[in-house]
N, C-alpha and C. Protein backbone atom coordinates (compact mmCIF):
# COMPACT_ATOMS: atom_id res chain seq x y z
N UNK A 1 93.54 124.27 100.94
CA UNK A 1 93.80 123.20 100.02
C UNK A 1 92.80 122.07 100.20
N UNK A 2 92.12 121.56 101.46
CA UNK A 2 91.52 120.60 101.75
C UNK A 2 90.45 120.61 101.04
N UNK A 3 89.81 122.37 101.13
CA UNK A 3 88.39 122.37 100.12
C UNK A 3 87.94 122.30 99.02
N UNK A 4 89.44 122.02 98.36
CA UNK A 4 89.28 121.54 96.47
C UNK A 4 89.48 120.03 96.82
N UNK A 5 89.29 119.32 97.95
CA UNK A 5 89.68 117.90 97.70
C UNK A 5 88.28 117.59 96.96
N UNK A 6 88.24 115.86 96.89
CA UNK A 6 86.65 115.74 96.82
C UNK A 6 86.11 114.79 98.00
N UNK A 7 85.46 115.11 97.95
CA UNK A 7 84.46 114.52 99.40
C UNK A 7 84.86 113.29 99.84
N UNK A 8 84.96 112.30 99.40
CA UNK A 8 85.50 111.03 99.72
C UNK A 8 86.85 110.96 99.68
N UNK A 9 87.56 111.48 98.90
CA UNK A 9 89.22 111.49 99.49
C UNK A 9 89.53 112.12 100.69
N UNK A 10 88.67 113.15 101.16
CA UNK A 10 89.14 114.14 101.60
C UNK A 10 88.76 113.72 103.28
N UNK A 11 87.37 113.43 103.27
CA UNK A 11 86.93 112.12 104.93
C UNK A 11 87.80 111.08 105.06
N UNK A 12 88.12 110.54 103.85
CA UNK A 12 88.72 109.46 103.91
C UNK A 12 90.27 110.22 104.47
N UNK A 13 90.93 111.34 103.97
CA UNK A 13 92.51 110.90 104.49
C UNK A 13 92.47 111.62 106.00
N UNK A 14 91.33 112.04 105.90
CA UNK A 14 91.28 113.04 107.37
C UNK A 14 90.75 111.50 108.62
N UNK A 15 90.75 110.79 108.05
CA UNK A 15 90.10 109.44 108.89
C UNK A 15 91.05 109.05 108.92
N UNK A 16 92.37 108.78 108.06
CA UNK A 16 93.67 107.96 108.42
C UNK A 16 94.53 108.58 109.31
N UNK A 17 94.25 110.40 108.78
CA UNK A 17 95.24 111.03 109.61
C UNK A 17 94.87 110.84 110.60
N UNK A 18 93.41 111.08 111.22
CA UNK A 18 93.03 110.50 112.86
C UNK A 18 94.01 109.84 113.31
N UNK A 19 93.47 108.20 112.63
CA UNK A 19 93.78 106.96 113.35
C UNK A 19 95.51 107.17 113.08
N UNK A 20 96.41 107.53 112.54
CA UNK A 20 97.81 107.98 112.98
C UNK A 20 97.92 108.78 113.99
N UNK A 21 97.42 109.56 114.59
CA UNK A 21 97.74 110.48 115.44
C UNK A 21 97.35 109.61 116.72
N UNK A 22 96.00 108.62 116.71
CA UNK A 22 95.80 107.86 117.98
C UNK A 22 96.71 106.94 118.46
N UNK A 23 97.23 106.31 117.09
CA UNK A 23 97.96 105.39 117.66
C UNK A 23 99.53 106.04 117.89
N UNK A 24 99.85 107.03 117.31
CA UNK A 24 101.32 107.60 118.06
C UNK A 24 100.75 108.09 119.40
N UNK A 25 99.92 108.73 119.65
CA UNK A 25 99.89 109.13 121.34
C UNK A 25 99.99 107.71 122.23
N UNK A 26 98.86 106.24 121.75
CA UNK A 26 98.87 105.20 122.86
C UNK A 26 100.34 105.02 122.86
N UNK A 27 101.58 104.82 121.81
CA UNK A 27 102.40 104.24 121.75
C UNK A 27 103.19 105.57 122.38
N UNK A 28 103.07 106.54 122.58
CA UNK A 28 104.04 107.24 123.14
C UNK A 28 103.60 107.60 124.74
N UNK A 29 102.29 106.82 125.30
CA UNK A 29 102.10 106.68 126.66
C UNK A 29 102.91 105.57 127.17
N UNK A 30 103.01 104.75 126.02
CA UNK A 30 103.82 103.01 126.85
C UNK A 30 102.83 102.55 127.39
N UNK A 31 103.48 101.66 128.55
CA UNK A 31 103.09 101.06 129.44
C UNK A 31 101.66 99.62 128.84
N UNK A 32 102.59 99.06 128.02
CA UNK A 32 101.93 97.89 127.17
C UNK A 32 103.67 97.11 126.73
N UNK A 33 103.10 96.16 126.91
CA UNK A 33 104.63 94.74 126.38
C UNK A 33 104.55 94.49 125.28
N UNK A 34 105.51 94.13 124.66
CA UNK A 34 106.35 94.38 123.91
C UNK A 34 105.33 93.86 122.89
N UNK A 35 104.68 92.58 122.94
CA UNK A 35 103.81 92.15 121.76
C UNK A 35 102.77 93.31 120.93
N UNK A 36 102.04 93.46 122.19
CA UNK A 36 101.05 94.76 121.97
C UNK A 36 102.00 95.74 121.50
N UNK A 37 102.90 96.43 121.58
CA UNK A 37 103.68 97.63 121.12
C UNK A 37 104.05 96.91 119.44
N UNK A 38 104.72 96.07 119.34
CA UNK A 38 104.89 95.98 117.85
C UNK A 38 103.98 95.67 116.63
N UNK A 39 102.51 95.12 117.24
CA UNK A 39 100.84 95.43 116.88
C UNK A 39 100.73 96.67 116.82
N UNK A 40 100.82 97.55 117.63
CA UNK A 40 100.64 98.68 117.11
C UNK A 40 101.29 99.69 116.21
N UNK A 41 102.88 99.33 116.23
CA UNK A 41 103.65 99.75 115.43
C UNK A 41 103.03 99.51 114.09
N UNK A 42 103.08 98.19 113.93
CA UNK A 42 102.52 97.85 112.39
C UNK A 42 101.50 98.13 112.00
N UNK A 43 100.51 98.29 113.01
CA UNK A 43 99.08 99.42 112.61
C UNK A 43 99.71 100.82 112.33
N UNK A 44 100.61 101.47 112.89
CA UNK A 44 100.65 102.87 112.69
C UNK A 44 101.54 103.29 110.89
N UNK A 45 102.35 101.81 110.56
CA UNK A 45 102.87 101.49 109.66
C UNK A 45 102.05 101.60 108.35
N UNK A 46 100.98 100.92 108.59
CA UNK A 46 100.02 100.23 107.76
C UNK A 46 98.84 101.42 107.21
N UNK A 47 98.89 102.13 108.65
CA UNK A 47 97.78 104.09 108.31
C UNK A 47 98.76 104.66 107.82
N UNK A 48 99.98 105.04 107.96
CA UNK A 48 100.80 105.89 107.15
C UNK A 48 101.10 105.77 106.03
N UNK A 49 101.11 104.03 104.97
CA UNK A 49 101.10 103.35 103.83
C UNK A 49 99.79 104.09 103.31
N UNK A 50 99.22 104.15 103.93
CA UNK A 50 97.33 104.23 103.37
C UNK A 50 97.51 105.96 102.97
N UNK A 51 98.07 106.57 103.94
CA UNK A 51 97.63 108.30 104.35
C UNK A 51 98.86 109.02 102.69
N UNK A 52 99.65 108.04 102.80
CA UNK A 52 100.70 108.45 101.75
C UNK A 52 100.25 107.95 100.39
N UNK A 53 99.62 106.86 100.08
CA UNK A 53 98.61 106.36 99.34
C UNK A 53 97.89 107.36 98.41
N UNK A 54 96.88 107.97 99.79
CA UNK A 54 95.70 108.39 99.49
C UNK A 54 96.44 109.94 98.79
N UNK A 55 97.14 110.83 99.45
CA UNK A 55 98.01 111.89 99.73
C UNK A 55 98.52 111.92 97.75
N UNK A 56 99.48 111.09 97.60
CA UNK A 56 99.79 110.65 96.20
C UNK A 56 99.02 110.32 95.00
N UNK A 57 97.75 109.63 95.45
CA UNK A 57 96.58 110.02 94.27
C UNK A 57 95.89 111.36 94.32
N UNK A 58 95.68 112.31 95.45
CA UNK A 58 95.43 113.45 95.25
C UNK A 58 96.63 114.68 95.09
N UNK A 59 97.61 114.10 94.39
CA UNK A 59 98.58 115.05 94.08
C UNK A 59 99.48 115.92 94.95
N UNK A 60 99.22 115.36 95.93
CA UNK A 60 100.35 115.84 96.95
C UNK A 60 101.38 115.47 97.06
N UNK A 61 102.94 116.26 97.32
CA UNK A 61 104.17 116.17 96.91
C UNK A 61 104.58 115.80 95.63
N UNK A 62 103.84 116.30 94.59
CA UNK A 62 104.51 116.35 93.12
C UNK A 62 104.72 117.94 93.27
N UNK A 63 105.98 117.65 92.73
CA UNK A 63 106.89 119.54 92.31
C UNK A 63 105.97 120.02 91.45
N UNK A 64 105.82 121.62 91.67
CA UNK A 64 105.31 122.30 91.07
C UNK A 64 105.89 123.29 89.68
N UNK A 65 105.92 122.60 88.43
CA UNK A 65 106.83 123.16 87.87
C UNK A 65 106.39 124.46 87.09
């Protein structure tokens, strides 16, 4: 499916999905207080807004009728 994307959607959501996956591993190492943890929450908030974004203009999760 990825190889009918087009080139710039397709770097682009593979770049958000990255940066989601980095920031669930730091946040699931811990060992950061509480300020820093809810900074990163809202970063991981803020890539998943974007990844669902991007995901929804290239037609992903519309039913296939």
């Amino acid at each position: 499916m990825a190889d009918n994307l087009p080139l710039f959607e397709n770097s682009e959501l593979t770049r958000v999905q990255t940066r989601c996956e980095e920031l669930e591993k730091k946040l699931r190492a811990g060992g950061r207080d509480a300020h820093s943890r809810i900074r990163m929450e809202r970063k991981l908030i803020l890539a998943r807004a974007e990844q669902i974004r991007i995901e929804l203009n290239l037609g992903f999760g519309r039913r296939r009728s």
